[in-house]
PDB file of N, CA and C in Angstrom:
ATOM      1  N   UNK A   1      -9.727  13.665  17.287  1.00  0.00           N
ATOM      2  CA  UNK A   1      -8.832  12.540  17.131  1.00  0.00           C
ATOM      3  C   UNK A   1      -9.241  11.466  18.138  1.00  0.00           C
ATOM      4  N   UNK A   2      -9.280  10.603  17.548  1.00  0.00           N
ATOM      5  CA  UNK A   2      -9.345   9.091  18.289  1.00  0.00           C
ATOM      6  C   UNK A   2      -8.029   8.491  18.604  1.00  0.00           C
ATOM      7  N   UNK A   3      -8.257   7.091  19.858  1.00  0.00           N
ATOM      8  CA  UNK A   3      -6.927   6.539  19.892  1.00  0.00           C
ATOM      9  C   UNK A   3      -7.489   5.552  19.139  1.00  0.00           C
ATOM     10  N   UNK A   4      -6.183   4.545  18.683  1.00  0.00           N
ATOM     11  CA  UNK A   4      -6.792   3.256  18.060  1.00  0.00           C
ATOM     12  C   UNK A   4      -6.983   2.305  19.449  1.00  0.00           C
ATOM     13  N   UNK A   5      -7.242   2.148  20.737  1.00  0.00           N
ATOM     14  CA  UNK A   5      -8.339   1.746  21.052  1.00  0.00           C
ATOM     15  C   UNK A   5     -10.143   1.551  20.801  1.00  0.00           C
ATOM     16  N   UNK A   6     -10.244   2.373  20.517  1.00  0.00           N
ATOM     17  CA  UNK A   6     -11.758   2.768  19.734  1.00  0.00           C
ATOM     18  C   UNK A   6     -11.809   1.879  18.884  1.00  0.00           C
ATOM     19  N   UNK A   7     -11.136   1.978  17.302  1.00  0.00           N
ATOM     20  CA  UNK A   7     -11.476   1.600  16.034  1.00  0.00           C
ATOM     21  C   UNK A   7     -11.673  -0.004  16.180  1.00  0.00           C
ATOM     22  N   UNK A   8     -12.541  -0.096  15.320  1.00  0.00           N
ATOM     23  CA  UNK A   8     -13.846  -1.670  15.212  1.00  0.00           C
ATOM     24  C   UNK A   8     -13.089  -2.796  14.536  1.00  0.00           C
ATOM     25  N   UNK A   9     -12.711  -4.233  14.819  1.00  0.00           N
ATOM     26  CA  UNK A   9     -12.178  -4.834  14.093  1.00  0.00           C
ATOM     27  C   UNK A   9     -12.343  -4.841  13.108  1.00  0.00           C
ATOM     28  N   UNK A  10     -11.312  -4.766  11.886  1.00  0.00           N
ATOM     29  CA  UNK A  10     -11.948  -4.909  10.621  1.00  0.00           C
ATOM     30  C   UNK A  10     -11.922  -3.424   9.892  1.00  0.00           C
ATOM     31  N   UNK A  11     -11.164  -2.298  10.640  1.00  0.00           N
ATOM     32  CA  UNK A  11     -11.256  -1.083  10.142  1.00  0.00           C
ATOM     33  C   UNK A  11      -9.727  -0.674  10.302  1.00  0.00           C
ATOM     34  N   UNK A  12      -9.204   0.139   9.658  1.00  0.00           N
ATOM     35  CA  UNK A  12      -7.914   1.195   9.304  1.00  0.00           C
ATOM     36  C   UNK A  12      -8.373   2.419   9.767  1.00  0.00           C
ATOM     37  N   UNK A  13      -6.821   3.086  10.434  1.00  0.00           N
ATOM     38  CA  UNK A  13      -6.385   4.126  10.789  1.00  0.00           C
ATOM     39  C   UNK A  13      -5.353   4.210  10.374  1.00  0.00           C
ATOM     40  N   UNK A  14      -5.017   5.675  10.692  1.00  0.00           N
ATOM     41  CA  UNK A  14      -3.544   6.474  10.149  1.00  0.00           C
ATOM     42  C   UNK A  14      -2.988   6.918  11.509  1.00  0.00           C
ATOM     43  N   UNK A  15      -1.869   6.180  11.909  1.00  0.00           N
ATOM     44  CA  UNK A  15      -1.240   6.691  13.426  1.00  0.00           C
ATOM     45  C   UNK A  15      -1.131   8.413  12.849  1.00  0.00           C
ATOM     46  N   UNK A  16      -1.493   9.276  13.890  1.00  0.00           N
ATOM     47  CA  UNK A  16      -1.656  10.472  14.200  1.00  0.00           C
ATOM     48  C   UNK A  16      -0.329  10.688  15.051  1.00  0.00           C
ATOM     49  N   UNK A  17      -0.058  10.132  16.134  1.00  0.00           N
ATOM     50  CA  UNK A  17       0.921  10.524  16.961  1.00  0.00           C
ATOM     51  C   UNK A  17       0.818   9.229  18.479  1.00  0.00           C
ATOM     52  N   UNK A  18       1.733   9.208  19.080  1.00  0.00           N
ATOM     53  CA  UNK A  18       1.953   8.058  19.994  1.00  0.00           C
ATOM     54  C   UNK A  18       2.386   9.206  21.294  1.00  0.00           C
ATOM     55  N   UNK A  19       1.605   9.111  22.156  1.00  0.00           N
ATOM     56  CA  UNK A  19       1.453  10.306  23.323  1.00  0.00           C
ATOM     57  C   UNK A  19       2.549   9.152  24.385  1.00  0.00           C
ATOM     58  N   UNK A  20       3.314  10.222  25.237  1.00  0.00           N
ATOM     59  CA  UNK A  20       4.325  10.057  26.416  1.00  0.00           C
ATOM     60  C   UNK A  20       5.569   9.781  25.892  1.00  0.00           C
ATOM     61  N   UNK A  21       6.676   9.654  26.831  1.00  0.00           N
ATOM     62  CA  UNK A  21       7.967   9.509  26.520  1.00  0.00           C
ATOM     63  C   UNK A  21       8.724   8.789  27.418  1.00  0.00           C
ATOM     64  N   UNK A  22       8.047   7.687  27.932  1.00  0.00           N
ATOM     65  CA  UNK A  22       8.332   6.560  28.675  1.00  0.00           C
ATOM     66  C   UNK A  22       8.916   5.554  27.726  1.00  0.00           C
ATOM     67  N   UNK A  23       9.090   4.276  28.470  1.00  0.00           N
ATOM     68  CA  UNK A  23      10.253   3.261  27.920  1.00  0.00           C
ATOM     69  C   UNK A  23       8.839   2.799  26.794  1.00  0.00           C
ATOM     70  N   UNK A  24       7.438   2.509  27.400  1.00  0.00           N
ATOM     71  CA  UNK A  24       6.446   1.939  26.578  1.00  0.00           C
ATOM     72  C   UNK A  24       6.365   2.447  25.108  1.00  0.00           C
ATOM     73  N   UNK A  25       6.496   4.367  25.263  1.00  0.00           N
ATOM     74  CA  UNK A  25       5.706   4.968  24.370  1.00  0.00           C
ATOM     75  C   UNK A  25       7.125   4.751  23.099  1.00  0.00           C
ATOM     76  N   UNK A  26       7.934   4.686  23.416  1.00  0.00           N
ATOM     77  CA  UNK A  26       9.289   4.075  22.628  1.00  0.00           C
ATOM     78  C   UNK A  26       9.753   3.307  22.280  1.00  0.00           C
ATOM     79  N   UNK A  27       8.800   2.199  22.694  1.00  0.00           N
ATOM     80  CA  UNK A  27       9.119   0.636  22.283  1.00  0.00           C
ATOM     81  C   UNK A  27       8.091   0.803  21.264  1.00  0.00           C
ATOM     82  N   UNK A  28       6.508   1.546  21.447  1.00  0.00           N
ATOM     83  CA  UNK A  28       5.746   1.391  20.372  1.00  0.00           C
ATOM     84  C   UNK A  28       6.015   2.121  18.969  1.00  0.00           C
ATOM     85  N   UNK A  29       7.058   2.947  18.943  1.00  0.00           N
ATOM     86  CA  UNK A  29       7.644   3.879  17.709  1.00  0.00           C
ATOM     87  C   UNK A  29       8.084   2.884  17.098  1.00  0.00           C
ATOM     88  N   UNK A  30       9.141   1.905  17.925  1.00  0.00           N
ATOM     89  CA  UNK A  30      10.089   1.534  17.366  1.00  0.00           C
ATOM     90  C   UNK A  30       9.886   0.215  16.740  1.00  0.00           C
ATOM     91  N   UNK A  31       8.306  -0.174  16.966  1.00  0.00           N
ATOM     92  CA  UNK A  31       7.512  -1.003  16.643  1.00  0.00           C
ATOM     93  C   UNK A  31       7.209  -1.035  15.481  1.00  0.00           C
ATOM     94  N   UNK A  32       7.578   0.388  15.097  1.00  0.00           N
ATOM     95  CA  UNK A  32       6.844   1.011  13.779  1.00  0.00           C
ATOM     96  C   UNK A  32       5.293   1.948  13.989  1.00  0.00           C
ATOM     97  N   UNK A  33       4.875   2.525  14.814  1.00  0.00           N
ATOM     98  CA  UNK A  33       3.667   2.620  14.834  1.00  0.00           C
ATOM     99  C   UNK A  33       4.298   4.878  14.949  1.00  0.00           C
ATOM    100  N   UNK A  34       4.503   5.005  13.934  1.00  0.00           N
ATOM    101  CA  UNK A  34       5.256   6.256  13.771  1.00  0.00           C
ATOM    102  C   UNK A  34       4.128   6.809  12.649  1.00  0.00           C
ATOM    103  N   UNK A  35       3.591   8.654  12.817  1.00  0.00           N
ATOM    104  CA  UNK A  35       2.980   9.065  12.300  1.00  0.00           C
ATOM    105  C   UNK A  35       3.041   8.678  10.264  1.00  0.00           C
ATOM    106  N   UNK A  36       1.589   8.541   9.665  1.00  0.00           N
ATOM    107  CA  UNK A  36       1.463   8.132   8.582  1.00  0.00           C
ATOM    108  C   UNK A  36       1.359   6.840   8.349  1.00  0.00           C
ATOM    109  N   UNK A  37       1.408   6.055   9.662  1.00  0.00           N
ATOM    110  CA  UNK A  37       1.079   4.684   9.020  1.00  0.00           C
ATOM    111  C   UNK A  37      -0.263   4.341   9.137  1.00  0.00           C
ATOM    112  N   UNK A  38      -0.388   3.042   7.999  1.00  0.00           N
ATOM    113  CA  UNK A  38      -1.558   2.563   8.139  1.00  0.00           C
ATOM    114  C   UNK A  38      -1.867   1.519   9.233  1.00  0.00           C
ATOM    115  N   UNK A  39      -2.985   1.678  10.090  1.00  0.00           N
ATOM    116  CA  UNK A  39      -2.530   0.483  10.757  1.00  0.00           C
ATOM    117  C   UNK A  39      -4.167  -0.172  10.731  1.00  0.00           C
ATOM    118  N   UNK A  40      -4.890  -1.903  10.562  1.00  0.00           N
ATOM    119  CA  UNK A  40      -5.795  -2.938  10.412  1.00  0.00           C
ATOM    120  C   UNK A  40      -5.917  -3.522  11.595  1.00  0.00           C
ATOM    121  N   UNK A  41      -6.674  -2.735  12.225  1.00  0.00           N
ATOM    122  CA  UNK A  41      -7.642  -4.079  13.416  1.00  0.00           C
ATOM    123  C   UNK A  41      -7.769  -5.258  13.167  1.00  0.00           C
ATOM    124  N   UNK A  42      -7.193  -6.610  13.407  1.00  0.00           N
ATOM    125  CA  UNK A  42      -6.830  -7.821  12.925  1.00  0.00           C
ATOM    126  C   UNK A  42      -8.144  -8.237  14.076  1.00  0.00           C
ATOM    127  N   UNK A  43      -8.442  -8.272  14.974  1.00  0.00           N
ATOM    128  CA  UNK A  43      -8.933  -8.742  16.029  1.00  0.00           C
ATOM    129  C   UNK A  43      -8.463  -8.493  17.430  1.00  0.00           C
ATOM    130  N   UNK A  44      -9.647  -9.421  18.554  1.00  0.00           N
ATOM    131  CA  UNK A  44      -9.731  -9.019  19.917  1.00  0.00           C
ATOM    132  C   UNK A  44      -9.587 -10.202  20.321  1.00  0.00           C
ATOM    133  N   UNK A  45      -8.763 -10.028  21.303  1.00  0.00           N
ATOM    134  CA  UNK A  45      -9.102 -11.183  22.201  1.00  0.00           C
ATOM    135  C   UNK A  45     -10.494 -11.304  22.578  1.00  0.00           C
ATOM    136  N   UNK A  46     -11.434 -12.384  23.437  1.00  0.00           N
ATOM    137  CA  UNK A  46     -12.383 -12.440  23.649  1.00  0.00           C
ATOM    138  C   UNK A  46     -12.908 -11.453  24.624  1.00  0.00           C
ATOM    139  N   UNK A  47     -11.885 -11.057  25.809  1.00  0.00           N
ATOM    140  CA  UNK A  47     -12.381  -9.820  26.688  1.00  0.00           C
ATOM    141  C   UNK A  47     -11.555  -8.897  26.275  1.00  0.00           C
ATOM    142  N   UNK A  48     -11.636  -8.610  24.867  1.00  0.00           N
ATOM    143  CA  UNK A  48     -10.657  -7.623  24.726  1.00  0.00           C
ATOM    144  C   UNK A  48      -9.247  -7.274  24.708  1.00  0.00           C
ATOM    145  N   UNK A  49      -8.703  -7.890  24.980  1.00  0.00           N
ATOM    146  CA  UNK A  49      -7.010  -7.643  25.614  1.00  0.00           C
ATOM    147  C   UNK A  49      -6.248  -8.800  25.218  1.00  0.00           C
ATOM    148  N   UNK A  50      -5.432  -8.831  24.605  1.00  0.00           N
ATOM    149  CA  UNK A  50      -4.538  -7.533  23.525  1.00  0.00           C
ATOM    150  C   UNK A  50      -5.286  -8.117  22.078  1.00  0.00           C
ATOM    151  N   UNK A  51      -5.167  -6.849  21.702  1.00  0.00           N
ATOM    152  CA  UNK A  51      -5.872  -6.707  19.958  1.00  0.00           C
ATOM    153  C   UNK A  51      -4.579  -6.665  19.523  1.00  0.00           C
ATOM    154  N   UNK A  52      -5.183  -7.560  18.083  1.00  0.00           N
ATOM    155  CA  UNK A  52      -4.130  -8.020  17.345  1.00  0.00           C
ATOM    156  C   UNK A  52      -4.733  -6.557  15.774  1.00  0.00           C
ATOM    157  N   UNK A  53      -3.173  -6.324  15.295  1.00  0.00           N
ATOM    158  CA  UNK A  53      -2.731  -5.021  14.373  1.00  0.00           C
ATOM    159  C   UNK A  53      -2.101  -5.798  13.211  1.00  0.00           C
ATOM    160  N   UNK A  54      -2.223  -5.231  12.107  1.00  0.00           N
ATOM    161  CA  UNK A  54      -1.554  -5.286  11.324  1.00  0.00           C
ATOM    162  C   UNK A  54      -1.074  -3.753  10.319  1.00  0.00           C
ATOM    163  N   UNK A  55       0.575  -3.714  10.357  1.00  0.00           N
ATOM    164  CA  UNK A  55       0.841  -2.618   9.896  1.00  0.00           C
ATOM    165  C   UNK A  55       2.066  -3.130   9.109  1.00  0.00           C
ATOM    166  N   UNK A  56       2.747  -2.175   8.439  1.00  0.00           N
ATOM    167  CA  UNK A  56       3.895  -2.252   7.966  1.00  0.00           C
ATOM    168  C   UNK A  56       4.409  -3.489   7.382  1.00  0.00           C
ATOM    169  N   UNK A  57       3.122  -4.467   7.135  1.00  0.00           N
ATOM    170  CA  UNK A  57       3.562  -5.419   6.142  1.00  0.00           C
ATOM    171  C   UNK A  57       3.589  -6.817   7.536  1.00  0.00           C
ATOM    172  N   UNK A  58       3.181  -6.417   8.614  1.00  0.00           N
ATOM    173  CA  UNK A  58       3.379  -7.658   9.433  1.00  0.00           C
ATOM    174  C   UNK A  58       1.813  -7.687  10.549  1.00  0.00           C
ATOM    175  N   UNK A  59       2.498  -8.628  11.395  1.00  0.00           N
ATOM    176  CA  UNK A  59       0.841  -8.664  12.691  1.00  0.00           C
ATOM    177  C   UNK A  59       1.822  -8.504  14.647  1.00  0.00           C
ATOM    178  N   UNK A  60       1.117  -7.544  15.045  1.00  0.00           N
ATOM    179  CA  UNK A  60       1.547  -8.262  16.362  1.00  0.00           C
ATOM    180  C   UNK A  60       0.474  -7.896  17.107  1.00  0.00           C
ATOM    181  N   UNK A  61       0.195  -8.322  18.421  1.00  0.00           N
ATOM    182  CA  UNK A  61      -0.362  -8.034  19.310  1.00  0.00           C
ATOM    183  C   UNK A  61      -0.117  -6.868  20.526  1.00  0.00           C
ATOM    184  N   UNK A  62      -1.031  -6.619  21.182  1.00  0.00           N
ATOM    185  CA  UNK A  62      -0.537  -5.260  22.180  1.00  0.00           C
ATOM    186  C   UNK A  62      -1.933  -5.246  23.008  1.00  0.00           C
ATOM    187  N   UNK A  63      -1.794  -4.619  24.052  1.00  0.00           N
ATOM    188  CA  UNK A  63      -2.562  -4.564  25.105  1.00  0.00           C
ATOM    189  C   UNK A  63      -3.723  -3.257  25.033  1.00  0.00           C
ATOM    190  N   UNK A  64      -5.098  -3.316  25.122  1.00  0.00           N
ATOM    191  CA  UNK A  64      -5.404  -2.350  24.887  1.00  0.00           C
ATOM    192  C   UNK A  64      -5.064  -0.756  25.835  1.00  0.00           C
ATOM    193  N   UNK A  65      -4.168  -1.111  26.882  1.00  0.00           N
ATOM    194  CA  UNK A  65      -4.113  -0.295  27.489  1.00  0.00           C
ATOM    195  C   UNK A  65      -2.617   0.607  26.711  1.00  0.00           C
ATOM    196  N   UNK A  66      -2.180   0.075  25.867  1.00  0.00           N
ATOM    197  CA  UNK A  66      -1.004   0.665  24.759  1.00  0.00           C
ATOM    198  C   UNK A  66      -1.576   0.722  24.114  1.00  0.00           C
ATOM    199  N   UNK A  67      -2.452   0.340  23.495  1.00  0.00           N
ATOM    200  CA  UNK A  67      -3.352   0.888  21.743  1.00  0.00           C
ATOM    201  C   UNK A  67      -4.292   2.625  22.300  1.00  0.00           C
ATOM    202  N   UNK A  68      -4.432   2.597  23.518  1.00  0.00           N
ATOM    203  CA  UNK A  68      -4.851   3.985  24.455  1.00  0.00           C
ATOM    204  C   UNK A  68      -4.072   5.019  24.074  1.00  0.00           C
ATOM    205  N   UNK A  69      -2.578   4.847  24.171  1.00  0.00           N
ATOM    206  CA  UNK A  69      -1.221   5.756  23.682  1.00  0.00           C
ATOM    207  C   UNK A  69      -1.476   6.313  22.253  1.00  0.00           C
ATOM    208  N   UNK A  70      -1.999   5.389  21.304  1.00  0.00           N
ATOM    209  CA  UNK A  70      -1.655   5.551  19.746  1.00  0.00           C
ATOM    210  C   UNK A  70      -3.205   6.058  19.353  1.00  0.00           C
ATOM    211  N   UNK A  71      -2.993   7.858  19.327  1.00  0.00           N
ATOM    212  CA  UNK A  71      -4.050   8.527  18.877  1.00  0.00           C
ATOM    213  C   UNK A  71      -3.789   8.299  17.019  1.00  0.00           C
ATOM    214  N   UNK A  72      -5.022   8.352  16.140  1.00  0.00           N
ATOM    215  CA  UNK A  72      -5.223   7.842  15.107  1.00  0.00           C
ATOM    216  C   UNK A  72      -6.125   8.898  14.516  1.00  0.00           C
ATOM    217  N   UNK A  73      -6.348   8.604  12.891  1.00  0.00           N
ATOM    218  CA  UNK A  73      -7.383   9.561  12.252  1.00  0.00           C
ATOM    219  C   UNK A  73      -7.617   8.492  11.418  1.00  0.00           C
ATOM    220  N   UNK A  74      -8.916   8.730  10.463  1.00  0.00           N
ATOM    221  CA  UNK A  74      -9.598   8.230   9.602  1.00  0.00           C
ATOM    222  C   UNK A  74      -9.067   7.329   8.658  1.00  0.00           C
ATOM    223  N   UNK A  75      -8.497   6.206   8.224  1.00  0.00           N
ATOM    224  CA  UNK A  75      -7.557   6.088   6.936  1.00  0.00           C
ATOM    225  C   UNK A  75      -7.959   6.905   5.792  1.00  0.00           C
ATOM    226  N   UNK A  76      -7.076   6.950   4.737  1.00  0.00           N
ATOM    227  CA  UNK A  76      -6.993   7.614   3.373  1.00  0.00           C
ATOM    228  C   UNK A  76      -6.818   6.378   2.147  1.00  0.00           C
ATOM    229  N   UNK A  77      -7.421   6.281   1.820  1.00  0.00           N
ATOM    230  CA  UNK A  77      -7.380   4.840   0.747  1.00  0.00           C
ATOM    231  C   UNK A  77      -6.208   5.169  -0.121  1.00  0.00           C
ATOM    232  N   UNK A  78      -5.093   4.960  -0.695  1.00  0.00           N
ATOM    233  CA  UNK A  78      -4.235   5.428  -1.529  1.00  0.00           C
ATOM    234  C   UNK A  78      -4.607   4.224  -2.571  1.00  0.00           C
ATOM    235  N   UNK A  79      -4.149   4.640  -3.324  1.00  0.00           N
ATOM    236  CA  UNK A  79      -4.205   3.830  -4.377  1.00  0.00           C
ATOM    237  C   UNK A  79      -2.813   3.978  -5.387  1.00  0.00           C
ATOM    238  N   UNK A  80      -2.699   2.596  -6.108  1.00  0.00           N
ATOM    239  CA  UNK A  80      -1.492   3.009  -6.786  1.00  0.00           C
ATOM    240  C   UNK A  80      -1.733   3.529  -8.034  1.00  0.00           C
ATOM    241  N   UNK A  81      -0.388   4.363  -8.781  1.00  0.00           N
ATOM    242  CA  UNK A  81      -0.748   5.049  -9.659  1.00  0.00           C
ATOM    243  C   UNK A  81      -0.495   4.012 -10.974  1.00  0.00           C
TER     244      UNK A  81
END
């Protein structure tokens, strides 16, 4: 398992799980970033910090030192039926 720190702008993951139980790791749940989602590397700032996400139908930004928290797996392409 990877965190979505790693993943390359321009690529999808599937939140896996959001590690700790601090005020941070609970603001990012509640963010939406809760196992099964999809989440889109939108971009980087120029040195990196904060990469911009897109999930759940919206965009925000976050620091890469919180995208560290949010371990991830491969996306799954769904498709509709």
């Amino acid at each position: 398992m990877t965190s979505l720190r790693e993943i390359a702008v321009g690529a999808t993951a599937e939140v896996a799980r959001v590690s700790g139980s601090d005020p941070t790791s609970e603001r990012l749940l509640e963010m939406g970033f809760t196992p099964g989602v999809q989440v889109r590397v939108v971009g980087a700032a120029p040195l990196g910090c904060p990469v911009e996400l897109e999930l759940r139908g919206y965009r925000l930004s976050i620091r890469r030192a919180d995208a560290e928290r949010i371990a991830v797996l491969p996306a799954v392409v769904r498709r509709p039926r």
